[in-house]
N, C-alpha and C. Protein backbone atom coordinates (compact mmCIF):
# COMPACT_ATOMS: atom_id res chain seq x y z
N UNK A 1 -3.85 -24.73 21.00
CA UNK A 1 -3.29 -23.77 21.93
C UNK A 1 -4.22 -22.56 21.98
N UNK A 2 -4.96 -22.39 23.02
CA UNK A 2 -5.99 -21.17 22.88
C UNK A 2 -5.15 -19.51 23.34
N UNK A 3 -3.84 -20.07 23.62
CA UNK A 3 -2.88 -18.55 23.72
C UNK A 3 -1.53 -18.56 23.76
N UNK A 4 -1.02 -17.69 23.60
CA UNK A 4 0.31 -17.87 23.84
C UNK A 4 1.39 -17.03 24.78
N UNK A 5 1.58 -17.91 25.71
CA UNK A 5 2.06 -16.98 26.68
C UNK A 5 3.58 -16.25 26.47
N UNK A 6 4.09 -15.38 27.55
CA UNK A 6 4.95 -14.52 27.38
C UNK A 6 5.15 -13.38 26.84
N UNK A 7 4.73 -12.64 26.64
CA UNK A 7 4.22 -11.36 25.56
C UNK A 7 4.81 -9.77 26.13
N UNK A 8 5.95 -10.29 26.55
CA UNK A 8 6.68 -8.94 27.13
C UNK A 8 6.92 -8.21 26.24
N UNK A 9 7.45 -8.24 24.92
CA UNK A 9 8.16 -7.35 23.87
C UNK A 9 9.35 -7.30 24.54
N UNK A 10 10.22 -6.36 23.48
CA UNK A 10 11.65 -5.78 23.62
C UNK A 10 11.37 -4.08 23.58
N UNK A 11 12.51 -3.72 23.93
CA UNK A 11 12.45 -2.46 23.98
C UNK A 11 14.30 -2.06 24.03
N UNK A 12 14.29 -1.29 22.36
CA UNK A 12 15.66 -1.41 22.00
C UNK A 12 15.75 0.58 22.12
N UNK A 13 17.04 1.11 22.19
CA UNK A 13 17.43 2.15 21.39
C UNK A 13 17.74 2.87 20.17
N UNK A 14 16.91 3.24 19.40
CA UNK A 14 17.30 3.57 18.13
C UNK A 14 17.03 5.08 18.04
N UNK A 15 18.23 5.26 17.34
CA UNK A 15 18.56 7.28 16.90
C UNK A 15 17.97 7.73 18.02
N UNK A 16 18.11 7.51 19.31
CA UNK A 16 17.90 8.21 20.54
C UNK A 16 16.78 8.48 21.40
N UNK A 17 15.80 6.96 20.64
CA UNK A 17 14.63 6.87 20.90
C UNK A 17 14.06 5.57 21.31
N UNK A 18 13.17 5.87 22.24
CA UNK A 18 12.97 4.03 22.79
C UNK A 18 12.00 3.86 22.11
N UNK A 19 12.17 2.24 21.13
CA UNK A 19 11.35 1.68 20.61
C UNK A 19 11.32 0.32 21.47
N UNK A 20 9.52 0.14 21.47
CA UNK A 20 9.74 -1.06 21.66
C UNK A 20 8.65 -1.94 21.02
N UNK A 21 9.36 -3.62 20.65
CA UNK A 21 8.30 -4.09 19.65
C UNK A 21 7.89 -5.71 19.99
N UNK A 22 7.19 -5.92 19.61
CA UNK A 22 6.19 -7.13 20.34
C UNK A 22 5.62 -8.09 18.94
N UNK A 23 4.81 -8.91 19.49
CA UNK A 23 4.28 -9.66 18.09
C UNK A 23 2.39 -9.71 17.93
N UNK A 24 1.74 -9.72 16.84
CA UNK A 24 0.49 -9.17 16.70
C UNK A 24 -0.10 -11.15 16.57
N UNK A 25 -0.90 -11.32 16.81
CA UNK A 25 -1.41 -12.58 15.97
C UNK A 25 -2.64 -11.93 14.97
N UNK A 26 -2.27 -12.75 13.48
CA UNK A 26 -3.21 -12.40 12.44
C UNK A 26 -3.87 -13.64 12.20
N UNK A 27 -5.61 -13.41 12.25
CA UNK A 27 -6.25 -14.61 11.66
C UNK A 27 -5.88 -15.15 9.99
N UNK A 28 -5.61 -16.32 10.42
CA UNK A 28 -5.83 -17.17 9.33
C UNK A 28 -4.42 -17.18 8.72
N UNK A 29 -2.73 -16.69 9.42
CA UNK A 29 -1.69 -17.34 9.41
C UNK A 29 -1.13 -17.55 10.73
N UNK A 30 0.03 -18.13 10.46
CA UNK A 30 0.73 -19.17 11.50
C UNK A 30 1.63 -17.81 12.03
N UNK A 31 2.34 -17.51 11.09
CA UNK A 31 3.34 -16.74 11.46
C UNK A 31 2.76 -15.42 12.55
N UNK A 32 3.24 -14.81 13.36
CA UNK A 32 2.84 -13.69 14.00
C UNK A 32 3.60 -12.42 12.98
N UNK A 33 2.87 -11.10 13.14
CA UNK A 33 3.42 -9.98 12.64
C UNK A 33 4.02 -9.14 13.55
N UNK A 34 5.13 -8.44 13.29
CA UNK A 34 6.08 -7.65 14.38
C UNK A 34 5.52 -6.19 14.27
N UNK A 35 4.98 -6.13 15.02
CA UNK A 35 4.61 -4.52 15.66
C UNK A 35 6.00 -3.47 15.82
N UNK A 36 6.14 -2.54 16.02
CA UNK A 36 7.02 -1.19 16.43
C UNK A 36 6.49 -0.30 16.85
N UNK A 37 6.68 0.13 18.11
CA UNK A 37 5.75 1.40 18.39
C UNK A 37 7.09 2.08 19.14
N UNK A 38 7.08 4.01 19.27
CA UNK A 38 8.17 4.59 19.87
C UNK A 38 7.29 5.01 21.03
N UNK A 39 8.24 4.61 22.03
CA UNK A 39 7.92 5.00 23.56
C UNK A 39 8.34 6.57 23.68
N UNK A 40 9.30 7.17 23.13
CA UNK A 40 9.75 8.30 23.93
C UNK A 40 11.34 8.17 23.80
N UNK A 41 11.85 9.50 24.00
CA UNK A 41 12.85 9.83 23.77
C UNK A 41 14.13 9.38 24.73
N UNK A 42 15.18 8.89 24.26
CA UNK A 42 16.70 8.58 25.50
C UNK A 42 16.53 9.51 27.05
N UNK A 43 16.34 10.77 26.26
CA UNK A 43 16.98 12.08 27.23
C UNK A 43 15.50 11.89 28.28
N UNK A 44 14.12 11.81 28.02
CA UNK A 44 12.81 11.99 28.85
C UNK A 44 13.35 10.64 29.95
N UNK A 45 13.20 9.85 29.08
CA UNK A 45 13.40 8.35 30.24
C UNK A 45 13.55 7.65 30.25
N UNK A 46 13.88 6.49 31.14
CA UNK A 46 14.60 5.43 31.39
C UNK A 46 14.51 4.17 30.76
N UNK A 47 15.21 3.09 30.81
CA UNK A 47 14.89 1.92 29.50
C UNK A 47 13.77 1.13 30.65
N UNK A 48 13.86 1.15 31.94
CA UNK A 48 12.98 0.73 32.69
C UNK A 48 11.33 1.63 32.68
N UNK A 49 11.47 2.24 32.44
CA UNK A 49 10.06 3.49 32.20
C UNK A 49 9.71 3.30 30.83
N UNK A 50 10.48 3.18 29.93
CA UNK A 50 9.93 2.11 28.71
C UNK A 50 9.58 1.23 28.30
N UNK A 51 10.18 0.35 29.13
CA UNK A 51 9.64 -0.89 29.84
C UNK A 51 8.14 -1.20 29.81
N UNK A 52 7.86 -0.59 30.89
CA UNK A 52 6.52 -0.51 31.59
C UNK A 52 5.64 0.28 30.83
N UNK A 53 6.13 1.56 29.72
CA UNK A 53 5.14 1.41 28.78
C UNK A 53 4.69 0.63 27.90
N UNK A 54 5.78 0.47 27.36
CA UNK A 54 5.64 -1.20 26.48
C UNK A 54 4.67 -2.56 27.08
N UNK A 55 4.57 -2.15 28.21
CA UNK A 55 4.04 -3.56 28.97
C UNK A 55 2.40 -2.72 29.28
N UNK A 56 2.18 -1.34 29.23
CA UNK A 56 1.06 -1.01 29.14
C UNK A 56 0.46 -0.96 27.60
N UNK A 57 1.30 -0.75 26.76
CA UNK A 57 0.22 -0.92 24.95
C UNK A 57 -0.07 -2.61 25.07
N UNK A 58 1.13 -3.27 25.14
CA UNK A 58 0.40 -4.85 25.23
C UNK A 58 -0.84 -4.80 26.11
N UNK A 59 -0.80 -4.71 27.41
CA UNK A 59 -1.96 -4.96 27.75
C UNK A 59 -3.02 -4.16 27.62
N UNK A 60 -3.18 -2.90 26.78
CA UNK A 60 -4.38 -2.75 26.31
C UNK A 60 -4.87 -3.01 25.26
N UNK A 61 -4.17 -3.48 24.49
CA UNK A 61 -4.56 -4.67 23.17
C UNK A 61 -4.74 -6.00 23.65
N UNK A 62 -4.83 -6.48 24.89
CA UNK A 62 -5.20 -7.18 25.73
C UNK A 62 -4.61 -8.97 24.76
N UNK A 63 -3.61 -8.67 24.49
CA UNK A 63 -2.24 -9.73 23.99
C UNK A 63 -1.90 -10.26 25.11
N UNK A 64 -2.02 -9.68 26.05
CA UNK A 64 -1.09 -10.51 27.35
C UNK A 64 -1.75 -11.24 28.63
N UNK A 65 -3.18 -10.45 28.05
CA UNK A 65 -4.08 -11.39 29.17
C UNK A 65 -4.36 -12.26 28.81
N UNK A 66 -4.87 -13.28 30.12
CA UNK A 66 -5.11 -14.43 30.32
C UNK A 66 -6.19 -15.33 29.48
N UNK A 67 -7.28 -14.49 28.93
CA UNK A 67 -8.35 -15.14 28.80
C UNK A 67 -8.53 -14.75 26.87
N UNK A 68 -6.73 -13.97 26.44
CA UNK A 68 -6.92 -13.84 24.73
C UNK A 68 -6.80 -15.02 24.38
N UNK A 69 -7.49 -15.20 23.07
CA UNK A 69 -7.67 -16.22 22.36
C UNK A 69 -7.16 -15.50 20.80
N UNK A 70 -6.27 -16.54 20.67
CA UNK A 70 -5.73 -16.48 18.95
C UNK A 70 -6.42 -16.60 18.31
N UNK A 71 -6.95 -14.90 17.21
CA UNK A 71 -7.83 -14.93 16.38
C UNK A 71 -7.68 -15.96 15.10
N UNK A 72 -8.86 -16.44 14.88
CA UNK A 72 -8.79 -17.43 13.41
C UNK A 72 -9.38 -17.02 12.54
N UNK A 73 -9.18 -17.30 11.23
CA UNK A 73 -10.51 -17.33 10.24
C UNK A 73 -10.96 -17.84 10.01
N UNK A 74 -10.74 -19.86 10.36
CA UNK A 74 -11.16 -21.08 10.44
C UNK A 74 -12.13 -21.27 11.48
N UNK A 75 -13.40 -21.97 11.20
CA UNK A 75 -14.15 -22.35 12.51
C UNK A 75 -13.59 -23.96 12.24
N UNK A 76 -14.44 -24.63 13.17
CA UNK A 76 -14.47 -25.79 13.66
C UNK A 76 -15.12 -26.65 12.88
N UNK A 77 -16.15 -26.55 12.10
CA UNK A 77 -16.80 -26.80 11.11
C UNK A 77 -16.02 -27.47 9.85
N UNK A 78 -15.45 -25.98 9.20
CA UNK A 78 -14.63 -25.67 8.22
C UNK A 78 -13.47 -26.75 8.29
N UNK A 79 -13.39 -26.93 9.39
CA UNK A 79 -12.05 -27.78 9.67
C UNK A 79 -12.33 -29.01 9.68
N UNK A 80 -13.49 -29.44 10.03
CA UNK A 80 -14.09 -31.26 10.04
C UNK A 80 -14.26 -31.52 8.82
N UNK A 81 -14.65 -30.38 7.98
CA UNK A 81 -14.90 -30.50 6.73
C UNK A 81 -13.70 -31.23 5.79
N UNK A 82 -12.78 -30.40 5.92
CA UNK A 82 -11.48 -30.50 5.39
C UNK A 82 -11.05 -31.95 5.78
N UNK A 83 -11.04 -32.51 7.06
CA UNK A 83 -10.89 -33.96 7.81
C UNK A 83 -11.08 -34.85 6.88
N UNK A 84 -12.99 -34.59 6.75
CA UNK A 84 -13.73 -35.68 6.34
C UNK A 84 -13.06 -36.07 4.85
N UNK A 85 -12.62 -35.21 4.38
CA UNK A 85 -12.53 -35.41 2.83
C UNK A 85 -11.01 -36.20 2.74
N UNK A 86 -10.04 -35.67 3.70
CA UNK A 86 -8.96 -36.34 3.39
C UNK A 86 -8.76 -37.91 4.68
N UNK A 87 -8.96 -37.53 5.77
CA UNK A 87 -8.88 -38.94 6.69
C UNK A 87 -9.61 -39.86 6.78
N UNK A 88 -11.07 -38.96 6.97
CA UNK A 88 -12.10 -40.50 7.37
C UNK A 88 -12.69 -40.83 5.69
N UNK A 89 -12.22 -40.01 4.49
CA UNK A 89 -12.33 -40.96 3.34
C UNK A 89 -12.23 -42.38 2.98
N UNK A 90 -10.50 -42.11 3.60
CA UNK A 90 -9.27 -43.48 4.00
C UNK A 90 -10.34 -44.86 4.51
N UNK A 91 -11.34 -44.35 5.51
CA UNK A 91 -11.57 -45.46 6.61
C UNK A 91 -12.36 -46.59 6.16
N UNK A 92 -13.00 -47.71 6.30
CA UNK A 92 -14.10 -48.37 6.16
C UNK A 92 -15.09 -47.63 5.72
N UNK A 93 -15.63 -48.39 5.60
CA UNK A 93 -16.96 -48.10 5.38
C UNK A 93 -17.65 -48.02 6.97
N UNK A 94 -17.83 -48.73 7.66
CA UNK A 94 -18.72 -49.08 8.90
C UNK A 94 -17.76 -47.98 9.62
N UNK A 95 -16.57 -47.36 9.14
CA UNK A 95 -15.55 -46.25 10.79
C UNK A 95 -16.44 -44.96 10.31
N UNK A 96 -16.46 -44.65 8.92
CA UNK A 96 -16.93 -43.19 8.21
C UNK A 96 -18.36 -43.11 9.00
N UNK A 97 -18.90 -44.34 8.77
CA UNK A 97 -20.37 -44.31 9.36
C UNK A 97 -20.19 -43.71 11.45
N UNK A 98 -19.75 -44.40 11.66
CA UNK A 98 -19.11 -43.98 12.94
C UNK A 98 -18.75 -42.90 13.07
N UNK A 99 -17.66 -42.09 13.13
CA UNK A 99 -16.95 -40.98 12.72
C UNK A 99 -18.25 -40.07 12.15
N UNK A 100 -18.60 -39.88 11.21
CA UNK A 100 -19.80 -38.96 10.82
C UNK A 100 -21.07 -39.17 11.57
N UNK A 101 -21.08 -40.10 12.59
CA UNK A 101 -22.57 -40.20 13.58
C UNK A 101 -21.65 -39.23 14.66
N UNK A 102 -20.53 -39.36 15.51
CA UNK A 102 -19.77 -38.80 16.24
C UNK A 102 -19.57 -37.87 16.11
N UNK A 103 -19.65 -37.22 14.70
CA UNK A 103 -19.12 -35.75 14.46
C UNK A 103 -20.98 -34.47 14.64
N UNK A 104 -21.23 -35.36 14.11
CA UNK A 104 -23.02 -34.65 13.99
C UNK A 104 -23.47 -34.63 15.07
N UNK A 105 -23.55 -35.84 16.14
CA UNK A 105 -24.46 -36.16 16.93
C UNK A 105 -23.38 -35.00 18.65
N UNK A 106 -22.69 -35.23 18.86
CA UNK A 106 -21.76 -34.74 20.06
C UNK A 106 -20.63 -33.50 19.64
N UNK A 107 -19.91 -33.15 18.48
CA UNK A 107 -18.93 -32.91 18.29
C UNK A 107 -19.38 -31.14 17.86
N UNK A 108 -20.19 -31.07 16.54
CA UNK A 108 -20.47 -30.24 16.19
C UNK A 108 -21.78 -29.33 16.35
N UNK A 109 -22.19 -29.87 17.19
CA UNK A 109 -23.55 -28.65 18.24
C UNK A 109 -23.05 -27.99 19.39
N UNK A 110 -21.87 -28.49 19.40
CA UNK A 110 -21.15 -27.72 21.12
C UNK A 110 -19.72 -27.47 20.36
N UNK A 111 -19.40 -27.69 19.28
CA UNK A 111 -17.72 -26.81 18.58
C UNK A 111 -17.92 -26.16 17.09
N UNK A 112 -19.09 -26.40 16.69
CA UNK A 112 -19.52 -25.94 15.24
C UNK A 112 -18.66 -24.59 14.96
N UNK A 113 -19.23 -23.59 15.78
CA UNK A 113 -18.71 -22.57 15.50
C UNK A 113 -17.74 -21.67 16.03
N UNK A 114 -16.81 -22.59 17.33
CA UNK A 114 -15.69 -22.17 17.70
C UNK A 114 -14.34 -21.97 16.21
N UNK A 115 -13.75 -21.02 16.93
CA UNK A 115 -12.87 -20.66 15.51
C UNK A 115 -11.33 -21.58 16.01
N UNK A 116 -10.57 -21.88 15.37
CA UNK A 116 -9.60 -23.27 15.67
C UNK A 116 -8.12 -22.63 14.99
């Protein structure tokens, strides 16, 4: 999944203040981390005007555009690596040979160092 869409946040009332909170992606876990940021006060403005700030910090942490990619700490590499040792161990002899010509020759000069 190179993103994840939907990234509106919430935007609640607390002690008379608009908060509103969204989710961060951290390289190298699954889980996302919950952000909080305060928009501004009940009495200044509206839950719709909070709204739309909330929808301006996301998109300048640029979470909501189109073209973010979920940071990793894993490349592509790192990850065949990990493969080789537990799946294509399993295989023949003549598939490993296969499989490791496939991975060298096409796979890892054009994904080596994409992060996954």
């Amino acid at each position: 999944m190179s993103r994840r869409t939907g990234q509106n946040g919430t935007v609640e009332e607390r002690n008379g203040a608009w908060r509103g909170r969204y989710l961060v992606d951290v390289p190298g876990q699954v889980e996302r981390q919950k952000r909080s940021v305060v928009l501004g006060f009940k009495k200044e403005m509206t839950k719709a005007e909070a709204k739309r700030k909330l929808k301006e910090i996301i998109r300048k942490e640029g979470i909501d555009l189109p073209t973010y990619v979920i940071p990793s700490a894993e490349g592509f590499a790192q990850r065949v690596q990990q493969w080789e040792q537990t799946y294509v161990a399993e295989r023949k002899p003549s598939n490993q040979d296969l499989i490791r010509y496939h991975l060298k020759v096409y796979l890892l000069p054009r994904w080596g160092k994409t992060p996954v």
